[in-house]
C-alpha atoms as a PDB file:
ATOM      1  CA  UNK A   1     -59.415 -78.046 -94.590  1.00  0.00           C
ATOM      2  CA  UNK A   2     -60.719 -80.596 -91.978  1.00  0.00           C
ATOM      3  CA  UNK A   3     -58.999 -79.948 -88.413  1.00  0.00           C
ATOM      4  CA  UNK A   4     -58.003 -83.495 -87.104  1.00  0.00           C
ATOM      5  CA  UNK A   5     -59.250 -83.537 -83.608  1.00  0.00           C
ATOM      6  CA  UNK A   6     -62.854 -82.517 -84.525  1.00  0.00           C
ATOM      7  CA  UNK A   7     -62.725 -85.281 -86.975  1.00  0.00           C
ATOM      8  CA  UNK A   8     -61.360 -88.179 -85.228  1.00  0.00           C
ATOM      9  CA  UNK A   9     -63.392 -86.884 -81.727  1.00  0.00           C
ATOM     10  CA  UNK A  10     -66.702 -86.676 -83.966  1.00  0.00           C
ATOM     11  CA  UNK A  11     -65.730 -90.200 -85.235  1.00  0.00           C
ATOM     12  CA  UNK A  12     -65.149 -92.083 -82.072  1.00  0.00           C
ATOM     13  CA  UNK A  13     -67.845 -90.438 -79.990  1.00  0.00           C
ATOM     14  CA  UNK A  14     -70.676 -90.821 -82.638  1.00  0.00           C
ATOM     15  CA  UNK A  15     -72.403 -94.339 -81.635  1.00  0.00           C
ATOM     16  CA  UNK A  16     -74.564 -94.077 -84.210  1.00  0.00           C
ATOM     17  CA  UNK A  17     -71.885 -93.267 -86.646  1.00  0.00           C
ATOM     18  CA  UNK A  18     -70.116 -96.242 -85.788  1.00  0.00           C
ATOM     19  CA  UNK A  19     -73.009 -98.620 -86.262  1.00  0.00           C
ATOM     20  CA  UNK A  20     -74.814 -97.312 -88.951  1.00  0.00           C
ATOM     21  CA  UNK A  21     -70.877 -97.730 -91.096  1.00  0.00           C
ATOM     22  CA  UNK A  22     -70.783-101.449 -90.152  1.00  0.00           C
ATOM     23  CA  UNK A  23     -68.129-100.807 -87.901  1.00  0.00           C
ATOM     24  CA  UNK A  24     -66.839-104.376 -87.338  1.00  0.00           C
ATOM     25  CA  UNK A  25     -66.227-105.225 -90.991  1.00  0.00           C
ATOM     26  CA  UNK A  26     -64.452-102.335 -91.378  1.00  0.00           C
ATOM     27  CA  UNK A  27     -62.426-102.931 -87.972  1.00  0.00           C
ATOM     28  CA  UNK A  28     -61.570-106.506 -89.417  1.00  0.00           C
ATOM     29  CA  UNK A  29     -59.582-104.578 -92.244  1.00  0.00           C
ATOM     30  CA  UNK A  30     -58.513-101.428 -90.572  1.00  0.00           C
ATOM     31  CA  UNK A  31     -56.973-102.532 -87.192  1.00  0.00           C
ATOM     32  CA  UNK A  32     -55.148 -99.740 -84.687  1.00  0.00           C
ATOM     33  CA  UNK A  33     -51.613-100.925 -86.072  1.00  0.00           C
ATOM     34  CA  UNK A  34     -52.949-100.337 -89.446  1.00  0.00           C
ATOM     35  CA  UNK A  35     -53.464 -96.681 -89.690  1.00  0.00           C
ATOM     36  CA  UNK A  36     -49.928 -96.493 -87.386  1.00  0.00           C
ATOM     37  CA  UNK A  37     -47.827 -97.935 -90.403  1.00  0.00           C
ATOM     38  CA  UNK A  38     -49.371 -96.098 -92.756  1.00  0.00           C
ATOM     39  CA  UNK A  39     -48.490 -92.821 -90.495  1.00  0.00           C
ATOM     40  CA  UNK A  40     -45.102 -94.191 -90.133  1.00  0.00           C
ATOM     41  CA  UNK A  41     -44.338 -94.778 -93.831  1.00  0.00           C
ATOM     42  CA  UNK A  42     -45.919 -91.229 -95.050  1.00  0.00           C
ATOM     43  CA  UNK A  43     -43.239 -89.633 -91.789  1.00  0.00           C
ATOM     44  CA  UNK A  44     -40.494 -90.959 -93.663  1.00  0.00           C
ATOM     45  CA  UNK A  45     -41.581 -90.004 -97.100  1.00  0.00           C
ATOM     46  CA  UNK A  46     -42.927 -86.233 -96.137  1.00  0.00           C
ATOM     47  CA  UNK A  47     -39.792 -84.497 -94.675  1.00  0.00           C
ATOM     48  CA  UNK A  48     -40.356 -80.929 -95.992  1.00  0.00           C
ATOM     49  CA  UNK A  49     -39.904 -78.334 -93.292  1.00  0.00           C
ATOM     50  CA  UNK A  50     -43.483 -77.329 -92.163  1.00  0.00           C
ATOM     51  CA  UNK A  51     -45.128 -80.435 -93.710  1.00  0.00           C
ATOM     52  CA  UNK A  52     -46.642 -81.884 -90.027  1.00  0.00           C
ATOM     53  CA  UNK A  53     -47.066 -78.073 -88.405  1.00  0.00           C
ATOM     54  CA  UNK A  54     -50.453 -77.622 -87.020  1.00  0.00           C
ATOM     55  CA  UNK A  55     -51.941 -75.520 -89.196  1.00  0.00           C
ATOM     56  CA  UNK A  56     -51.336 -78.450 -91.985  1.00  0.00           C
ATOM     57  CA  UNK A  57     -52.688 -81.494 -89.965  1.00  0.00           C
ATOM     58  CA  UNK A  58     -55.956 -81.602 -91.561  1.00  0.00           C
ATOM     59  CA  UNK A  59     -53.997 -81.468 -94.928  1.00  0.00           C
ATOM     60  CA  UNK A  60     -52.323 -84.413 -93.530  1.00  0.00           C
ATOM     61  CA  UNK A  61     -54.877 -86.713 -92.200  1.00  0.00           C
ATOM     62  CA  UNK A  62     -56.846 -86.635 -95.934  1.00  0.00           C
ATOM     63  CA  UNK A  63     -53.400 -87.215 -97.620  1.00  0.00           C
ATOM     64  CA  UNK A  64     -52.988 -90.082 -94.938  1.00  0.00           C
ATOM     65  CA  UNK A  65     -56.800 -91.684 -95.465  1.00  0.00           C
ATOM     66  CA  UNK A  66     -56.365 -90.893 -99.499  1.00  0.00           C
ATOM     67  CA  UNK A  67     -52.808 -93.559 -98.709  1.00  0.00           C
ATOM     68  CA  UNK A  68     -54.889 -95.877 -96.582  1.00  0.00           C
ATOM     69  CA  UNK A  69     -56.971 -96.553 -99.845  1.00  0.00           C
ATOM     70  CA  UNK A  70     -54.408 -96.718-102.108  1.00  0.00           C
ATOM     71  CA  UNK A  71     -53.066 -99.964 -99.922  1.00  0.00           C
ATOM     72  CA  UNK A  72     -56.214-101.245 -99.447  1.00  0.00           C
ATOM     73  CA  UNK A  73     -56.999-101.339-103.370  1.00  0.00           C
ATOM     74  CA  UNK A  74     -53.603-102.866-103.798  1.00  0.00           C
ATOM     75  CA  UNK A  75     -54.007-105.152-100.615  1.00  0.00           C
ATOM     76  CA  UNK A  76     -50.254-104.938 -99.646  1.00  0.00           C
ATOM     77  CA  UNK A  77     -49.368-102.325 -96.933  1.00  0.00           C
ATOM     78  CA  UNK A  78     -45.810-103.347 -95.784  1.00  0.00           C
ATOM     79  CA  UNK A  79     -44.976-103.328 -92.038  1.00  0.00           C
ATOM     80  CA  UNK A  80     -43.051-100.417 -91.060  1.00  0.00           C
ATOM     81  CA  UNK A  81     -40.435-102.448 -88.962  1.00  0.00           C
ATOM     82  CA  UNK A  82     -40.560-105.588 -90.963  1.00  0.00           C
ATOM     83  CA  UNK A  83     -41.774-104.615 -94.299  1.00  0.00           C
ATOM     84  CA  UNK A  84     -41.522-108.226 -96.126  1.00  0.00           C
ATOM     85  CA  UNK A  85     -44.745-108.705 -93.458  1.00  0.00           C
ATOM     86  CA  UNK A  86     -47.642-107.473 -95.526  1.00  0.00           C
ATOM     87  CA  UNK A  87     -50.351-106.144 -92.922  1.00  0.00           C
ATOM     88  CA  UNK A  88     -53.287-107.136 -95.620  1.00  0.00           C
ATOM     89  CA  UNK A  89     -52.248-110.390 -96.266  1.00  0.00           C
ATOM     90  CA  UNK A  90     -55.124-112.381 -94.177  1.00  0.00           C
ATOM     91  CA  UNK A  91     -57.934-109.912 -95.355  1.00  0.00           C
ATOM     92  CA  UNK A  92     -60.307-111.608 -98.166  1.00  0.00           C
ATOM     93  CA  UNK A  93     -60.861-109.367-101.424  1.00  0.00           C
ATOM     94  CA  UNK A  94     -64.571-108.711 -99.977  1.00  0.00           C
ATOM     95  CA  UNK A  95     -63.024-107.271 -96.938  1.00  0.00           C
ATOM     96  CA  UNK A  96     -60.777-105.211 -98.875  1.00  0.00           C
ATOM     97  CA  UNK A  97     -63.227-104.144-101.436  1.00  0.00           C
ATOM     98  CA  UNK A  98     -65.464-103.064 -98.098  1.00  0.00           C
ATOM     99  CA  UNK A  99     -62.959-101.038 -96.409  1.00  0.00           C
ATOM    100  CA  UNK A 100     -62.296 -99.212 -99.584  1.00  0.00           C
ATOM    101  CA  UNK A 101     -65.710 -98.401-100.408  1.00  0.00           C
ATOM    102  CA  UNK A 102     -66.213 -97.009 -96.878  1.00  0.00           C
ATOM    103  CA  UNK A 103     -62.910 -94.555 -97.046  1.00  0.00           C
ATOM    104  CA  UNK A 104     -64.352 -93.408-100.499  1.00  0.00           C
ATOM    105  CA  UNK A 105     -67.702 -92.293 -98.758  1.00  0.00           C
ATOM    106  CA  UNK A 106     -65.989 -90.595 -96.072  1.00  0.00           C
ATOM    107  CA  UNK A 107     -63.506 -88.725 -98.419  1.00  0.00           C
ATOM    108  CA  UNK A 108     -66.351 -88.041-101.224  1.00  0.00           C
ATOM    109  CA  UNK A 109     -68.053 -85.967 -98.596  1.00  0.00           C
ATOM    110  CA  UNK A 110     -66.260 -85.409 -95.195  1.00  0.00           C
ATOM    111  CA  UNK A 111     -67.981 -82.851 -93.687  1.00  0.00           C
ATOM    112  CA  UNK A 112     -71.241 -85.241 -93.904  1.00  0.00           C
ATOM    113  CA  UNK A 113     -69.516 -87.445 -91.638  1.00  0.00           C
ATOM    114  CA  UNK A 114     -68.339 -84.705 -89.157  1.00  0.00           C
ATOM    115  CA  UNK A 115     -71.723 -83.499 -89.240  1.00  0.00           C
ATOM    116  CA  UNK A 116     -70.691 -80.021 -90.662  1.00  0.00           C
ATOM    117  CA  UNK A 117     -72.867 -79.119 -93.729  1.00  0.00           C
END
């Protein structure tokens, strides 16, 4: 299991990380909101008691990135509070196709990212 604050903390404070991924074409896909709806949609969908404990939160951010891609191969991610607003609706198929090969990398080998061998 990945713990969630290592991971996102490794992420954010890695410079090097973020350049050598090709941050901004990744950032043109993946905005802050876009993460937040797919968080928001999962919330309603998981309800079982224990699901978002701490203990499970790793559990929970793959399941979340393993969603991200799903709407990123389909290109529609709905808008949690207006969901005939599709989030990916400006983003080209190149950007798409980008964003999705990135997640892959990161969830084909996580630990390589978090630099934990």
């Amino acid at each position: 299991m990945v713990s969630v604050y290592p991971t996102m903390y490794t992420l954010l404070s890695n410079p090097s990380y973020m350049k050598s991924r090709s941050l901004r074409s990744f950032t043109s896909v993946v905005l802050c909101f876009t993460p937040k709806n797919v968080l928001f949609w999962a919330l309603e969908e998981i309800t079982w008691p224990g699901a978002w404990d701490h203990d499970r939160l790793g559990d929970r951010f793959l399941g979340l990135t393993f969603r991200l891609l799903v709407y990123l191969d389909e290109g529609y991610l709905p808008q949690y509070f207006c969901p005939a607003v599709n989030l990916l609706e400006d983003c080209t198929d190149q950007q798409l196709d980008f964003a999705s090969q990135s997640i892959r990398e990161f969830l084909s080998n996580p630990q390589s990212y978090l630099g934990q061998n």
